[in-house]
N, C-alpha and C. Protein backbone atom coordinates (compact mmCIF):
# COMPACT_ATOMS: atom_id res chain seq x y z
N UNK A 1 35.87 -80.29 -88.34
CA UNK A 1 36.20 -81.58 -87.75
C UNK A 1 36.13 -82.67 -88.81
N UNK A 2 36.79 -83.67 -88.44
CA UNK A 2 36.75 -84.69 -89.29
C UNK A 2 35.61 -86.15 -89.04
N UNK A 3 35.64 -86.24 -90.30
CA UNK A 3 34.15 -87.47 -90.11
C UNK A 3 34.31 -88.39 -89.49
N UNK A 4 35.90 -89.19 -88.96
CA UNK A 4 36.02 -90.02 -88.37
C UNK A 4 36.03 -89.47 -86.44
N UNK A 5 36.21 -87.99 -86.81
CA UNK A 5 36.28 -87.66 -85.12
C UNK A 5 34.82 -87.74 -84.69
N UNK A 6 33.75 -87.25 -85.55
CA UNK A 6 32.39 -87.12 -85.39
C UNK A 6 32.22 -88.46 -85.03
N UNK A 7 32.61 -89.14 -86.02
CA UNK A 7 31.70 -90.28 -85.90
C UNK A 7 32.06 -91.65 -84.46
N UNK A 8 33.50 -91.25 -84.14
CA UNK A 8 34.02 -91.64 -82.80
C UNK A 8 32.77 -90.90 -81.55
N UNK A 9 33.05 -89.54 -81.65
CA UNK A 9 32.34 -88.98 -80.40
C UNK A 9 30.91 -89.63 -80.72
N UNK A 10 30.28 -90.06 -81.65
CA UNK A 10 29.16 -90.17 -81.65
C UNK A 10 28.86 -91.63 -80.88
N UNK A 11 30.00 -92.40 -81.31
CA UNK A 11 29.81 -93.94 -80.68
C UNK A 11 30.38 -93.70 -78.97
N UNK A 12 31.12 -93.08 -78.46
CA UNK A 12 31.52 -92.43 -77.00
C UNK A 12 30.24 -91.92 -76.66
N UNK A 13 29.46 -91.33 -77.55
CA UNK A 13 27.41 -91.09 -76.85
C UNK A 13 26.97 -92.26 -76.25
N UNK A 14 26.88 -93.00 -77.77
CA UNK A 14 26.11 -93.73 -77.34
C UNK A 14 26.38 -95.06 -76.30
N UNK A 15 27.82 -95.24 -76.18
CA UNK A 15 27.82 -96.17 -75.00
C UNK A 15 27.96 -95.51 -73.24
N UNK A 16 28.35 -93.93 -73.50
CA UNK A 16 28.14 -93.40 -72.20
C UNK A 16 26.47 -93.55 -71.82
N UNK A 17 26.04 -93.58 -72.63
CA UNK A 17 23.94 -93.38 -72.61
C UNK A 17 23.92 -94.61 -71.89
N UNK A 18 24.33 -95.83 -72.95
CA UNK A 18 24.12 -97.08 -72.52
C UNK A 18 24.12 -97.90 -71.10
N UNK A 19 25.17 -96.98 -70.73
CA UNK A 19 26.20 -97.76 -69.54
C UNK A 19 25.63 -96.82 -68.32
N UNK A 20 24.77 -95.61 -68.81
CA UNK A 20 24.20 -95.18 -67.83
C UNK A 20 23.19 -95.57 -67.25
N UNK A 21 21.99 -95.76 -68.55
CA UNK A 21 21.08 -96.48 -68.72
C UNK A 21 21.15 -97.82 -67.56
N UNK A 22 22.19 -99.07 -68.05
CA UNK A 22 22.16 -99.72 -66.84
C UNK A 22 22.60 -99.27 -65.41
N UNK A 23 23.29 -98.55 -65.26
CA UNK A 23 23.26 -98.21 -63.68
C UNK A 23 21.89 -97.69 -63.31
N UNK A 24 21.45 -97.05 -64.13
CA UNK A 24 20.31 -96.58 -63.96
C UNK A 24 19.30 -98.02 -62.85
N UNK A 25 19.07 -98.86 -63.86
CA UNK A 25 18.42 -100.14 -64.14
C UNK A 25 18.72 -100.76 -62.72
N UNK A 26 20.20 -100.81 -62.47
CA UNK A 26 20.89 -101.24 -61.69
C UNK A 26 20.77 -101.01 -59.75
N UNK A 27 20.52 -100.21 -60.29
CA UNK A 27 20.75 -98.72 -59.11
C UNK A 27 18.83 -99.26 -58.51
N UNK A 28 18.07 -99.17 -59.14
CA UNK A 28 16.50 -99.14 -59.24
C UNK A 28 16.12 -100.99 -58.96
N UNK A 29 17.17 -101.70 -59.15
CA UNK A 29 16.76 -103.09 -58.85
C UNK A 29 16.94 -103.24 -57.58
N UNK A 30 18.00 -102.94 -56.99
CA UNK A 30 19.02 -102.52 -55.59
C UNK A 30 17.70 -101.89 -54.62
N UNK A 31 17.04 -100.83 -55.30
CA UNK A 31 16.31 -99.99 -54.20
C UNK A 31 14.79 -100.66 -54.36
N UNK A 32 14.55 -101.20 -54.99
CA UNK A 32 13.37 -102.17 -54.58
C UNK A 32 13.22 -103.26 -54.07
N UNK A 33 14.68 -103.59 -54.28
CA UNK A 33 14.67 -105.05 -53.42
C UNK A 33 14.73 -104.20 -51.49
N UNK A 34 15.21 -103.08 -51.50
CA UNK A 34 15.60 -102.82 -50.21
C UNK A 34 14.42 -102.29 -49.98
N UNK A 35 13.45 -101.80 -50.89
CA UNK A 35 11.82 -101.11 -50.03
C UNK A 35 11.26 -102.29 -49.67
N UNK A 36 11.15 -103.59 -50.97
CA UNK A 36 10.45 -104.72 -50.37
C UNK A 36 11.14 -105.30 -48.74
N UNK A 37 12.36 -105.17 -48.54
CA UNK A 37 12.89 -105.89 -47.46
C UNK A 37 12.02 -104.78 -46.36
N UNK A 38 11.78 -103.73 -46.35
CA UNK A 38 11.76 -102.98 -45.35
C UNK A 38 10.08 -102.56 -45.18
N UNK A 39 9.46 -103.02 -46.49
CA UNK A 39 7.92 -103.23 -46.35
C UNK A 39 7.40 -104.80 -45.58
N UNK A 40 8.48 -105.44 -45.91
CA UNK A 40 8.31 -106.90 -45.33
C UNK A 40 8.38 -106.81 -43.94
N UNK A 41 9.66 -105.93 -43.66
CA UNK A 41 10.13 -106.06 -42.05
C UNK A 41 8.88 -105.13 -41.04
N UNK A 42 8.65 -104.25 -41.49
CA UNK A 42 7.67 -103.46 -41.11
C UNK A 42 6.38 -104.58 -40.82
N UNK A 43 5.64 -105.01 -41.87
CA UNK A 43 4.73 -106.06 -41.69
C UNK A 43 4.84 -106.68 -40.56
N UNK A 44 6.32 -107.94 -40.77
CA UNK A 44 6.07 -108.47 -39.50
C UNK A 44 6.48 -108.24 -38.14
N UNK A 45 7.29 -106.86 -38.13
CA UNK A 45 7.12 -106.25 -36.49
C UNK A 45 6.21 -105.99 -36.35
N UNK A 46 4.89 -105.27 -36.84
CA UNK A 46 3.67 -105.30 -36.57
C UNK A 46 2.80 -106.22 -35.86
N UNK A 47 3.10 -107.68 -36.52
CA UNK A 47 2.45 -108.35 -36.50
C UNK A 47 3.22 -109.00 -35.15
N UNK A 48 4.62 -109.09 -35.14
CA UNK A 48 4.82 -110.00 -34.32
C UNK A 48 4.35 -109.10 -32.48
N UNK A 49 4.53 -107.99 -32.43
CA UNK A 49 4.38 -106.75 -31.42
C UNK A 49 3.25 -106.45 -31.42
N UNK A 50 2.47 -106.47 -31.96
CA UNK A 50 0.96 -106.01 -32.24
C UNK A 50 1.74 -103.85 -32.45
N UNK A 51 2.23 -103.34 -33.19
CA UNK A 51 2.12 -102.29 -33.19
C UNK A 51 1.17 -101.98 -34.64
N UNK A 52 1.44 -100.29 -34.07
CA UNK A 52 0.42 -99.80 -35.09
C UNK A 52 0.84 -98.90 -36.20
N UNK A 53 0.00 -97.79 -36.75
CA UNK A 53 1.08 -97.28 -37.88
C UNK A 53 1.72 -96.14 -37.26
N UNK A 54 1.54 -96.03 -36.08
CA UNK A 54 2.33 -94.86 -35.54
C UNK A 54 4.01 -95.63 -35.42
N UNK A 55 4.35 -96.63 -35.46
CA UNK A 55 5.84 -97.16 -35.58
C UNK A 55 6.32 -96.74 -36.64
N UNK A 56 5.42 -96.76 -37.90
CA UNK A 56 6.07 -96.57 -39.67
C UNK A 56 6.35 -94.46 -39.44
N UNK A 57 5.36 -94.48 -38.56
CA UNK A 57 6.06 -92.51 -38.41
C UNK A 57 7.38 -92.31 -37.31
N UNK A 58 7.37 -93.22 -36.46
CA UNK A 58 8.81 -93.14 -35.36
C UNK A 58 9.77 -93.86 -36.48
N UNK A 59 9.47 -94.43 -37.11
CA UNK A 59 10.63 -95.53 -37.81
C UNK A 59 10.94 -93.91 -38.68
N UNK A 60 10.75 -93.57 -39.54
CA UNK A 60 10.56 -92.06 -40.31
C UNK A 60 11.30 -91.23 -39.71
N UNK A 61 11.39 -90.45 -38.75
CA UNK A 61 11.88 -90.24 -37.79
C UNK A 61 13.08 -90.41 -37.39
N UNK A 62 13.22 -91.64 -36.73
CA UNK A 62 14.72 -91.72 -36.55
C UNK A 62 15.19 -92.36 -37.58
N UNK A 63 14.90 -92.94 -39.03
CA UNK A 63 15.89 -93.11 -40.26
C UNK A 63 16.57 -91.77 -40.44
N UNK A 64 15.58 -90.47 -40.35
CA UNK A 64 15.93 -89.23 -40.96
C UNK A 64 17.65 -88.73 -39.63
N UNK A 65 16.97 -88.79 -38.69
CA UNK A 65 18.00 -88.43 -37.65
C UNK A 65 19.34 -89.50 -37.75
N UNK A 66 19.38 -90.83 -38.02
CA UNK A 66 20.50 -91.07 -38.46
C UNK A 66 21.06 -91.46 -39.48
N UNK A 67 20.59 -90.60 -40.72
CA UNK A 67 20.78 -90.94 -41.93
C UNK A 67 20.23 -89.31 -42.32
N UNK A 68 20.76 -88.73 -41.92
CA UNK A 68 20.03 -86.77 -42.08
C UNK A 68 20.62 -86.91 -43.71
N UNK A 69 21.35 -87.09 -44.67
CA UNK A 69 21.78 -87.33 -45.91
C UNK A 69 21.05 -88.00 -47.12
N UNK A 70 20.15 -89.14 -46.26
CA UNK A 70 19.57 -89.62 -47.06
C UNK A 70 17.54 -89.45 -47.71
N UNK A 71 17.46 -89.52 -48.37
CA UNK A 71 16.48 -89.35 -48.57
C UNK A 71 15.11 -90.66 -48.77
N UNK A 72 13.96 -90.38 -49.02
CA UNK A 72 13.20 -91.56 -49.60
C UNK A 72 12.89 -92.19 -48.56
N UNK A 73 13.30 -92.23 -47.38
CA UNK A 73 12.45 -92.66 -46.37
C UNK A 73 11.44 -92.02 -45.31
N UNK A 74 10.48 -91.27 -46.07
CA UNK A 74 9.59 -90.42 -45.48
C UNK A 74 8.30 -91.31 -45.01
N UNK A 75 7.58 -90.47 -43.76
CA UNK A 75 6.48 -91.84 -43.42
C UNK A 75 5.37 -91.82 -44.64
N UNK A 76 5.46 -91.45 -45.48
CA UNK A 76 4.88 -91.94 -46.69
C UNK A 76 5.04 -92.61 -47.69
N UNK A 77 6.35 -92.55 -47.51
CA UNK A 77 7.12 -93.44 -48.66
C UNK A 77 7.35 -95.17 -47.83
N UNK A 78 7.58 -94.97 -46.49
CA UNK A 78 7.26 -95.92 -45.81
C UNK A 78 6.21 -96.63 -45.73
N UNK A 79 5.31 -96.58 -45.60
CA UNK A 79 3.91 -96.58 -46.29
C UNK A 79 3.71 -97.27 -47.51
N UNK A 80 4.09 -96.37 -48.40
CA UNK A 80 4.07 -97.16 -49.85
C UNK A 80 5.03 -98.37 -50.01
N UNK A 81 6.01 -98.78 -49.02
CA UNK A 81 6.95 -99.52 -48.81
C UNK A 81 6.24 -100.83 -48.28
N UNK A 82 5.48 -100.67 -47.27
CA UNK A 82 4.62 -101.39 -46.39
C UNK A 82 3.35 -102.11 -47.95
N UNK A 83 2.55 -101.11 -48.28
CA UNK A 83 1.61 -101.20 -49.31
C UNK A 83 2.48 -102.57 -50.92
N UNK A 84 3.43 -101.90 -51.00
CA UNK A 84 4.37 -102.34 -52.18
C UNK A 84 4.68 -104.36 -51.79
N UNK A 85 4.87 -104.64 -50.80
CA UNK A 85 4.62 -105.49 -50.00
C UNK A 85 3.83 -106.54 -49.98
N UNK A 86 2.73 -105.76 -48.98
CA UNK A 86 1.64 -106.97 -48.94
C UNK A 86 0.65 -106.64 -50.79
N UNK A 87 0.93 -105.59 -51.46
CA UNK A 87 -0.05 -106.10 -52.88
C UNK A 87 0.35 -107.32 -53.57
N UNK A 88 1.81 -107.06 -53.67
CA UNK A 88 2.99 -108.09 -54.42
C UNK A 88 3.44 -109.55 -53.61
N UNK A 89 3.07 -109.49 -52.51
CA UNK A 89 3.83 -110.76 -51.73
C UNK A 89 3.17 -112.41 -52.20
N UNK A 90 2.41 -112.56 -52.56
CA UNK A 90 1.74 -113.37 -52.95
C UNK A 90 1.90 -113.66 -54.36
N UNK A 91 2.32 -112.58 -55.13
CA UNK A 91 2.11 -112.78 -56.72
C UNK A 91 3.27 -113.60 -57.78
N UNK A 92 2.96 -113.94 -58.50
CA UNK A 92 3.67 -115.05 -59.24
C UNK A 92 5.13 -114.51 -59.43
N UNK A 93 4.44 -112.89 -59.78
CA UNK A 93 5.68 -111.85 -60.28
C UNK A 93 6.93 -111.97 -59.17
N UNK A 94 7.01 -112.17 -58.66
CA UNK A 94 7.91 -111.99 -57.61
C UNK A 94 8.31 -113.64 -57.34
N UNK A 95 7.65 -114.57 -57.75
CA UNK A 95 8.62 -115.60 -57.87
C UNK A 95 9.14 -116.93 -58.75
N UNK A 96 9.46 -115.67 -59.65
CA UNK A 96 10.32 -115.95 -61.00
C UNK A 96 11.25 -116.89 -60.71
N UNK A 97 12.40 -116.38 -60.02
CA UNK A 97 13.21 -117.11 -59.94
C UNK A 97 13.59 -118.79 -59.66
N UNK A 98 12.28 -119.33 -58.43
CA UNK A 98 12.53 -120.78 -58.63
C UNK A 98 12.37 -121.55 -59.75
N UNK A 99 11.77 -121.04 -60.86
CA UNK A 99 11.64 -121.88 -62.07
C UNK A 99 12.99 -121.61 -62.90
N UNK A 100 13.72 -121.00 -62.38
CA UNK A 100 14.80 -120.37 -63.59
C UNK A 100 16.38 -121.17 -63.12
N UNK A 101 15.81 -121.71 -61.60
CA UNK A 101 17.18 -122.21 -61.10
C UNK A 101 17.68 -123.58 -61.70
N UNK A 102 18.76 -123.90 -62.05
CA UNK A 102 18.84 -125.46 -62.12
C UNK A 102 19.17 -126.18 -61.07
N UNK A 103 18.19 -127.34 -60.99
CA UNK A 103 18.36 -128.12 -59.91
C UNK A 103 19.61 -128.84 -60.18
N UNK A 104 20.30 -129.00 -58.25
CA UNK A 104 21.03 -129.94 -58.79
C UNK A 104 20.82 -131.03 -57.43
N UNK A 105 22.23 -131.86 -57.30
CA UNK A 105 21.63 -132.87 -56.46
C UNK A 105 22.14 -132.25 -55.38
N UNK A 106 22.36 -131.29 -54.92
CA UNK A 106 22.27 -130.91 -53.72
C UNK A 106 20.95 -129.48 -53.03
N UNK A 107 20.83 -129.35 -53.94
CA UNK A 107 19.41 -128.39 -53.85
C UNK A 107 18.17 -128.91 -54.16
N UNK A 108 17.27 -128.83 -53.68
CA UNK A 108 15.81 -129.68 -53.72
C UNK A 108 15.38 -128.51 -53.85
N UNK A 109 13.66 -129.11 -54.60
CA UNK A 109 12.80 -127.93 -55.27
C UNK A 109 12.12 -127.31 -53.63
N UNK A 110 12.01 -128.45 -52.86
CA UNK A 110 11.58 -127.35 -51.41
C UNK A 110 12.50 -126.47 -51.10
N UNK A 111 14.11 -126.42 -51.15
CA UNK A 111 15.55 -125.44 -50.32
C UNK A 111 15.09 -124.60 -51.34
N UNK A 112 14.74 -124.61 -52.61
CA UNK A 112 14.49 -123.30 -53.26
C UNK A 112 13.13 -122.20 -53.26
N UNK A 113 12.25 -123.50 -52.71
CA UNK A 113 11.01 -122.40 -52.75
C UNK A 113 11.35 -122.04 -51.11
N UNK A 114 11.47 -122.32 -50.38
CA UNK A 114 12.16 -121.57 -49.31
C UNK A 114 12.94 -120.52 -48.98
N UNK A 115 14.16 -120.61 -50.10
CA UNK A 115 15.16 -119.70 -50.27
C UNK A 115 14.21 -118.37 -51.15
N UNK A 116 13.25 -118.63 -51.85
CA UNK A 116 12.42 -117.69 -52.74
C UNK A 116 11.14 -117.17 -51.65
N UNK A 117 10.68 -118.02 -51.25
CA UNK A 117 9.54 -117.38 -50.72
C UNK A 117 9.59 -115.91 -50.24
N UNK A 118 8.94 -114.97 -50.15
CA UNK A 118 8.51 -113.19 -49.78
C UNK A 118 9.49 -112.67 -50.47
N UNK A 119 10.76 -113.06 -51.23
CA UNK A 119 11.52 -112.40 -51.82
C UNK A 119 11.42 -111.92 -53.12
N UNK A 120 11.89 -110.62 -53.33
CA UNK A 120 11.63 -109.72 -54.16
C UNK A 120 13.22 -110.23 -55.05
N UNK A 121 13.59 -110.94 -56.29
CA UNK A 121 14.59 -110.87 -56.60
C UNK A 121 14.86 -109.93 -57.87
N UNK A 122 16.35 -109.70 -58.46
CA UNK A 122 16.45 -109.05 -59.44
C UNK A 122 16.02 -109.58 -60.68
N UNK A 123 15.49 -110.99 -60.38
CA UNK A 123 15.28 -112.07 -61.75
C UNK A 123 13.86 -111.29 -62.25
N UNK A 124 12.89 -110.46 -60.97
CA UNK A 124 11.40 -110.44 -60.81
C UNK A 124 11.15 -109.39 -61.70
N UNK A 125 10.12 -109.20 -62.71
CA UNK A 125 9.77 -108.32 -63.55
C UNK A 125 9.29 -107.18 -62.85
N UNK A 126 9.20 -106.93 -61.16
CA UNK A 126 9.01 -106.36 -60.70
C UNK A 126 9.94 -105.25 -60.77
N UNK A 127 11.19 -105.85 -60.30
CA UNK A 127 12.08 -105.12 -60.13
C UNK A 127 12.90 -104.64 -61.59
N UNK A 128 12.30 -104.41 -62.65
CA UNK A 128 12.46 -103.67 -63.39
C UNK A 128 11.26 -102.36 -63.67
N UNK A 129 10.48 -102.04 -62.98
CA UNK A 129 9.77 -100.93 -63.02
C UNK A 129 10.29 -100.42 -61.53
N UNK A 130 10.02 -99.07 -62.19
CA UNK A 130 10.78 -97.88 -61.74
C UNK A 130 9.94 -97.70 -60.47
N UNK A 131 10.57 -97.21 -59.15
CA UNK A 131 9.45 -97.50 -58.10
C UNK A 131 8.41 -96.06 -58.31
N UNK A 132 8.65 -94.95 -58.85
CA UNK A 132 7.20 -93.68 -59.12
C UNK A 132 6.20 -94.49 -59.87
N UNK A 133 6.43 -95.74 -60.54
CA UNK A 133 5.38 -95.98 -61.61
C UNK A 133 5.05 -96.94 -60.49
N UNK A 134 5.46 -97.78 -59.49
CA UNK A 134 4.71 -98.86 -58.56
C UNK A 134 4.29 -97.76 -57.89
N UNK A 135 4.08 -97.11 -57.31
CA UNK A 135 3.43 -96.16 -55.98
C UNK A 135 1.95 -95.48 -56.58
N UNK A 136 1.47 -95.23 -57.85
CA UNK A 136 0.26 -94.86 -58.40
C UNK A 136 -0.51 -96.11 -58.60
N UNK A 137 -0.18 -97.15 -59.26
CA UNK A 137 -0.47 -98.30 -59.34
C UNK A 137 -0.86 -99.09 -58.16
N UNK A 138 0.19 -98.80 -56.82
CA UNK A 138 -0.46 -99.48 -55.61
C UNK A 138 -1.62 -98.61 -54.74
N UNK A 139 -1.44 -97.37 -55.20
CA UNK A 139 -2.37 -96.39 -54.87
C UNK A 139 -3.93 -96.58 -55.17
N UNK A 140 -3.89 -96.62 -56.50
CA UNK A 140 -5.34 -96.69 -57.41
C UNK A 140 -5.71 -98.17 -57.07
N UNK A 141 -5.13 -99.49 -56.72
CA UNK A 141 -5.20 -100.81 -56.21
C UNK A 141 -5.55 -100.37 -55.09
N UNK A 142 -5.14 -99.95 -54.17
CA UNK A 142 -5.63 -99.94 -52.65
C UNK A 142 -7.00 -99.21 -52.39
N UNK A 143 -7.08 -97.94 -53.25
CA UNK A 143 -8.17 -97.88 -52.78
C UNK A 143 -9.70 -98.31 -53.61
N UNK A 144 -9.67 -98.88 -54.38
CA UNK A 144 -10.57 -100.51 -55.32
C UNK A 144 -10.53 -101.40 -54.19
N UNK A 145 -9.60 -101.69 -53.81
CA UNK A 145 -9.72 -102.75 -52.86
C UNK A 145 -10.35 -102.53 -51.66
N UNK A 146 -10.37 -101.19 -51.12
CA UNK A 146 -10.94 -100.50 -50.14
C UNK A 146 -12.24 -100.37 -49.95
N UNK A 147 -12.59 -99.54 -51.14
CA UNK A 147 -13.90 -99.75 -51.83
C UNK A 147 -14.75 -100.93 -52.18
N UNK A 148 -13.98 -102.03 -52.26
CA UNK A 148 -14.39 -103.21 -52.74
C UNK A 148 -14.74 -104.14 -51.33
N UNK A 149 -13.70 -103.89 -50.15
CA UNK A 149 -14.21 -104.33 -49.12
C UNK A 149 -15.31 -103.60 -48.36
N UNK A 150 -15.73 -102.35 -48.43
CA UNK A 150 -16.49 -101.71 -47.62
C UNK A 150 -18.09 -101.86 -48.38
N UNK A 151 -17.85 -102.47 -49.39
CA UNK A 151 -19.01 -102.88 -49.65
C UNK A 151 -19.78 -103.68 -49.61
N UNK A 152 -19.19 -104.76 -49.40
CA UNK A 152 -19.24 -106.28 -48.40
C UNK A 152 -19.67 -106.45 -47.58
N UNK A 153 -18.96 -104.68 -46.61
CA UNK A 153 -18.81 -104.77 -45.09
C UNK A 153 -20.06 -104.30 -44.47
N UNK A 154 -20.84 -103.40 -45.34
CA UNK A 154 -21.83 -103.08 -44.92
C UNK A 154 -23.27 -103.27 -44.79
């Protein structure tokens, strides 16, 4: 082969890698913004119904029955969906974005912290970690925190 064919296929590597790489990225910003929406929604049917965690196993349940194709919504992963949620809902990390917006004269700094508040955006450093690396992390947090309240409690 010739050095210029090598050296073509070699640059066809590296931007197929590249361009995967972001879908990758892409693909993983998309599905955390949709666990946070669905750890959020979970929360406040709870709250607004008084239910319990036996809803996050019926919800499990019938995702699987009408969505038999899809995966990742197991009542554990639901769970960690719920967990992913209330650790993060409060934290700075997650609201990146009103400082990044430019004001103008039709948007006020309240329409934006409004429009931001519980939202998980793609701006959020959150949503660049991969959700297997948030689920150990909210794991080993929950139960410190567990531990940390039952010692209080007693």
């Amino acid at each position: 082969m010739e050095k210029e064919y090598i050296d073509w296929i070699h640059e066809l590597k590296i931007k197929i890698r590249a361009a995967q790489l972001k879908a990758n990225i892409a693909v993983n910003e998309e599905m955390l913004i949709l666990y946070w929406e669905i750890g959020k929604s979970i929360i406040e049917k709870q709250n607004q119904f008084a239910w319990g965690s036996k809803i996050v196993e019926q919800m499990a349940k019938d995702l699987k029955r009408e969505l038999p194709e899809t995966n990742g919504f197991s009542r554990t992963n639901l769970f960690e969906m719920r967990k992913f949620y209330l650790f993060y809902k409060d934290s700075k990390l997650v609201h990146q974005l009103g400082g990044q917006l430019e004001l103008t004269t039709l948007i006020t700094e309240n329409e934006i912290a409004q429009q931001t508040a519980n939202q998980l955006s793609k701006d959020s450093i959150l949503s660049k970690i991969p959700w297997r690396h948030h689920v150990p992390t909210l794991n080993k947090n929950y139960v410190l925190l567990c531990a940390t309240i039952s010692r209080y409690t007693l």
